[in-house]
C-alpha atoms as a PDB file:
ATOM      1  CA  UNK A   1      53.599-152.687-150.058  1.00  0.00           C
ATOM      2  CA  UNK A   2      54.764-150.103-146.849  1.00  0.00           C
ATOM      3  CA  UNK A   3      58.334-149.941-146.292  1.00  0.00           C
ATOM      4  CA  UNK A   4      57.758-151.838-142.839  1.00  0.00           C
ATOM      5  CA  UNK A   5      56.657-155.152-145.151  1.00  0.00           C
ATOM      6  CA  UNK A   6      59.788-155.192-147.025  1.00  0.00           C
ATOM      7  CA  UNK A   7      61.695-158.609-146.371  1.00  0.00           C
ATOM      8  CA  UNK A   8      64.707-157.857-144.255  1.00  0.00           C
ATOM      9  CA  UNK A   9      67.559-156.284-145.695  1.00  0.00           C
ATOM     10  CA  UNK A  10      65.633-155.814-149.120  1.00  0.00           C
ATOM     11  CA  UNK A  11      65.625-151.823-148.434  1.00  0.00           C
ATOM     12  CA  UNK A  12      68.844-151.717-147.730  1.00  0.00           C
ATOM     13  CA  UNK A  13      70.048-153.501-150.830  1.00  0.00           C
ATOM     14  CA  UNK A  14      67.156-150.857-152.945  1.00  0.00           C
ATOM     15  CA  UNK A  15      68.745-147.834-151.684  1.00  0.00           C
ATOM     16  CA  UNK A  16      72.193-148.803-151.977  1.00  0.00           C
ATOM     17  CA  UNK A  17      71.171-149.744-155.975  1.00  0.00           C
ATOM     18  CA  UNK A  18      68.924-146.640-156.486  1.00  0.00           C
ATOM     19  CA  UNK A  19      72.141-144.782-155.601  1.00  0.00           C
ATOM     20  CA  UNK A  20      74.283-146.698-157.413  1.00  0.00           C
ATOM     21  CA  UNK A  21      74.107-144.540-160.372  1.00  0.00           C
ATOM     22  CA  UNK A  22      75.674-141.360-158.681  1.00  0.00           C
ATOM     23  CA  UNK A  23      74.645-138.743-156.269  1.00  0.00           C
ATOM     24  CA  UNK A  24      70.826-139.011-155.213  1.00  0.00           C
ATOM     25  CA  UNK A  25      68.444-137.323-152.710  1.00  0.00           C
ATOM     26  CA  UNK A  26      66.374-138.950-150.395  1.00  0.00           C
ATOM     27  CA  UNK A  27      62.832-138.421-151.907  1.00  0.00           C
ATOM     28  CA  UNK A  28      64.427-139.449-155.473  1.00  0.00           C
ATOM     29  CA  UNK A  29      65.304-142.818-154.067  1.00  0.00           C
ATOM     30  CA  UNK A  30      62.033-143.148-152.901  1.00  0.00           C
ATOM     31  CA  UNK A  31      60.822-142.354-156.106  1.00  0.00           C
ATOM     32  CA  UNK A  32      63.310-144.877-158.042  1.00  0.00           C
ATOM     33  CA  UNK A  33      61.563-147.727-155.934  1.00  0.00           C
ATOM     34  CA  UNK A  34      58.169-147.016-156.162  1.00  0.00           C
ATOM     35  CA  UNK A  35      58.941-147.049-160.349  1.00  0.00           C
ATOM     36  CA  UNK A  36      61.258-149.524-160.581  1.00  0.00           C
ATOM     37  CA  UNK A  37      58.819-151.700-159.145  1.00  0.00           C
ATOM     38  CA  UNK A  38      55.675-150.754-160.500  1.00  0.00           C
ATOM     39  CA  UNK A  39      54.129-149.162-157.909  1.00  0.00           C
ATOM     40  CA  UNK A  40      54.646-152.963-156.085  1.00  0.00           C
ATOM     41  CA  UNK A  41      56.828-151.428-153.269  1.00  0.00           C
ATOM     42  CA  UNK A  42      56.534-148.087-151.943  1.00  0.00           C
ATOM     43  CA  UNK A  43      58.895-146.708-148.884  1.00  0.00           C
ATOM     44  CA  UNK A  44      57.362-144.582-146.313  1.00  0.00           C
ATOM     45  CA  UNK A  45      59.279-141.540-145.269  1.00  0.00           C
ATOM     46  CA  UNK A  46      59.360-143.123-142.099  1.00  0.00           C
ATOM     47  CA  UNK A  47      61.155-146.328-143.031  1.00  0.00           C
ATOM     48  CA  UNK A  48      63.484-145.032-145.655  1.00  0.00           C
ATOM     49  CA  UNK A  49      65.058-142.396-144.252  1.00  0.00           C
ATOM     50  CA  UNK A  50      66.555-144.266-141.192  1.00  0.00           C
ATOM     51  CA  UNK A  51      67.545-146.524-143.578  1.00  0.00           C
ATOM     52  CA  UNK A  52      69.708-144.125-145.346  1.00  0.00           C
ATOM     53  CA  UNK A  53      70.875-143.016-142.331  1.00  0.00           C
ATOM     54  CA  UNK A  54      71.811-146.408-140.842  1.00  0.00           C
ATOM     55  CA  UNK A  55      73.914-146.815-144.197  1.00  0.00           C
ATOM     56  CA  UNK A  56      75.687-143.709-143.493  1.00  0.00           C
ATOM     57  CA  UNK A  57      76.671-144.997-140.096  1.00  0.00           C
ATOM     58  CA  UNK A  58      77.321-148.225-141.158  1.00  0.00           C
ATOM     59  CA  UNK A  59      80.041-146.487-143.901  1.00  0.00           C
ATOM     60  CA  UNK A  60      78.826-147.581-147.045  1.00  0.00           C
ATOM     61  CA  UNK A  61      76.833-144.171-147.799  1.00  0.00           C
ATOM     62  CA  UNK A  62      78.058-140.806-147.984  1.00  0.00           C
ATOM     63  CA  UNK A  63      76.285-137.363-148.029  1.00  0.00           C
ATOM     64  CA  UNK A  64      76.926-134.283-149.351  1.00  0.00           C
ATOM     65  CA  UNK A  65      74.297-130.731-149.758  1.00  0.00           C
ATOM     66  CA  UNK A  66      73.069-129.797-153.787  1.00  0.00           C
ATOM     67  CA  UNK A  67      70.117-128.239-154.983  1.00  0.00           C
ATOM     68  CA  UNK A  68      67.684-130.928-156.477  1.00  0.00           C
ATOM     69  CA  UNK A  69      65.516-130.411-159.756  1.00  0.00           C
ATOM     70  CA  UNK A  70      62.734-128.551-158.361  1.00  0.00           C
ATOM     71  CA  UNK A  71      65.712-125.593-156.818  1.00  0.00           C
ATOM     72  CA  UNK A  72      65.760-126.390-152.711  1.00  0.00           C
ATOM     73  CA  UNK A  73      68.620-127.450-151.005  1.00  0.00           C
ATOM     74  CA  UNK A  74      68.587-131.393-150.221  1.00  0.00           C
ATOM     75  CA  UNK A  75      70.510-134.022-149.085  1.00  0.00           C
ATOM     76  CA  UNK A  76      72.500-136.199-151.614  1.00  0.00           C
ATOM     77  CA  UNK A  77      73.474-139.396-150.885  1.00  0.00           C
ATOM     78  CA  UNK A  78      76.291-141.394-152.630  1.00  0.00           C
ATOM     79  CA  UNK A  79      77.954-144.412-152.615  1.00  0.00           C
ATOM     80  CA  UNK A  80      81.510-145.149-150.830  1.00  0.00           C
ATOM     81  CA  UNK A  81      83.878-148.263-151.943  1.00  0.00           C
ATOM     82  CA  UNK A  82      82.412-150.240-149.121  1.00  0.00           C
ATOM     83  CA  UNK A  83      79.274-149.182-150.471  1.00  0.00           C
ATOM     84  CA  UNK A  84      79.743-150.790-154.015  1.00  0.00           C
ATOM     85  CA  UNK A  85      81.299-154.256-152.562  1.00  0.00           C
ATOM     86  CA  UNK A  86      78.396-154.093-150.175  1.00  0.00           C
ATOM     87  CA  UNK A  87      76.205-153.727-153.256  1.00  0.00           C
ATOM     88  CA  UNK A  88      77.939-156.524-155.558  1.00  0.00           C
ATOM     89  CA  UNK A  89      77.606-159.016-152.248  1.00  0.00           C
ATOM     90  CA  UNK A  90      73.987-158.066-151.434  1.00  0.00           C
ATOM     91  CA  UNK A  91      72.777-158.810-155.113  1.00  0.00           C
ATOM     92  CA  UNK A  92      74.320-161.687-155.486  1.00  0.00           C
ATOM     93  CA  UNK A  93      72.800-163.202-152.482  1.00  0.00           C
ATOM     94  CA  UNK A  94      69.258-161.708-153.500  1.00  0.00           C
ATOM     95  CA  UNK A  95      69.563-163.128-156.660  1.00  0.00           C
ATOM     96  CA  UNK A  96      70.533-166.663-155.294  1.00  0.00           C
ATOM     97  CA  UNK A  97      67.585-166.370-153.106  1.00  0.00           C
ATOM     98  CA  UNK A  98      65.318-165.988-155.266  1.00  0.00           C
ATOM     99  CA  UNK A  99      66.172-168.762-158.201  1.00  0.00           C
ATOM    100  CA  UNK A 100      65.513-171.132-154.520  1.00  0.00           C
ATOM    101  CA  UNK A 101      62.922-169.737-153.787  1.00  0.00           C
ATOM    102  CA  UNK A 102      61.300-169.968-157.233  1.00  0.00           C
ATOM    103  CA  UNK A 103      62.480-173.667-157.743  1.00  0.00           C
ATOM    104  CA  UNK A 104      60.364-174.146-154.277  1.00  0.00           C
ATOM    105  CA  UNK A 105      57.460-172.656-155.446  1.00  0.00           C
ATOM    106  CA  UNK A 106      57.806-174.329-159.124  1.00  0.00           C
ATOM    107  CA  UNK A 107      58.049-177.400-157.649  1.00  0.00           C
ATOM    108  CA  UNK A 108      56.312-180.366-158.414  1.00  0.00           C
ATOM    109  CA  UNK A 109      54.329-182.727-155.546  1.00  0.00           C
ATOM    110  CA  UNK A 110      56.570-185.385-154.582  1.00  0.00           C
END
């Protein structure tokens, strides 16, 4: 699935987990989707990195320069305090979503 089919907000709420673990660069969040998910969702360049940029405005990223595993220079992003509530609200609304959304579809004709 391209990163322009994602559900709304559902990118936001990926990036802001795959970074949840510490420090992360852009193409390794990409990465951490696309596995996570089984290959099921898989963010374009073009899609994910105005996301993590539109988290950075929004204050709940922050970035800082390393050298990734392969020994260039990249951008790492990590997670502020508004960041982590952000997270902790965002999942727990996915989460509710979905149980409704699976008692819809589980749903027996009336």
């Amino acid at each position: 699935m391209a990163g322009s089919d994602l559900f709304v907000g559902t990118l936001d709420v990926l990036i802001l987990k795959a970074v949840s673990w510490g420090p992360t660069h852009g193409y390794a969040v990409g990465r951490w989707i696309r596995q996570t998910t089984n290959d099921a969702l898989q963010v374009q360049e073009g899609a994910l990195y105005p996301a993590l940029h539109r988290l950075q405005r929004k204050g709940l990223l922050d970035e800082e320069w390393g050298v990734s595993e392969t020994g260039r220079e990249a951008k790492y992003y990590r997670l502020t305090a508004a960041g982590r509530r952000e997270l902790r609200a965002e999942a727990a609304r996915w989460n509710e979503h979905a149980k409704a959304v699976s008692l819809a579809l589980s749903a027996a004709k009336p």
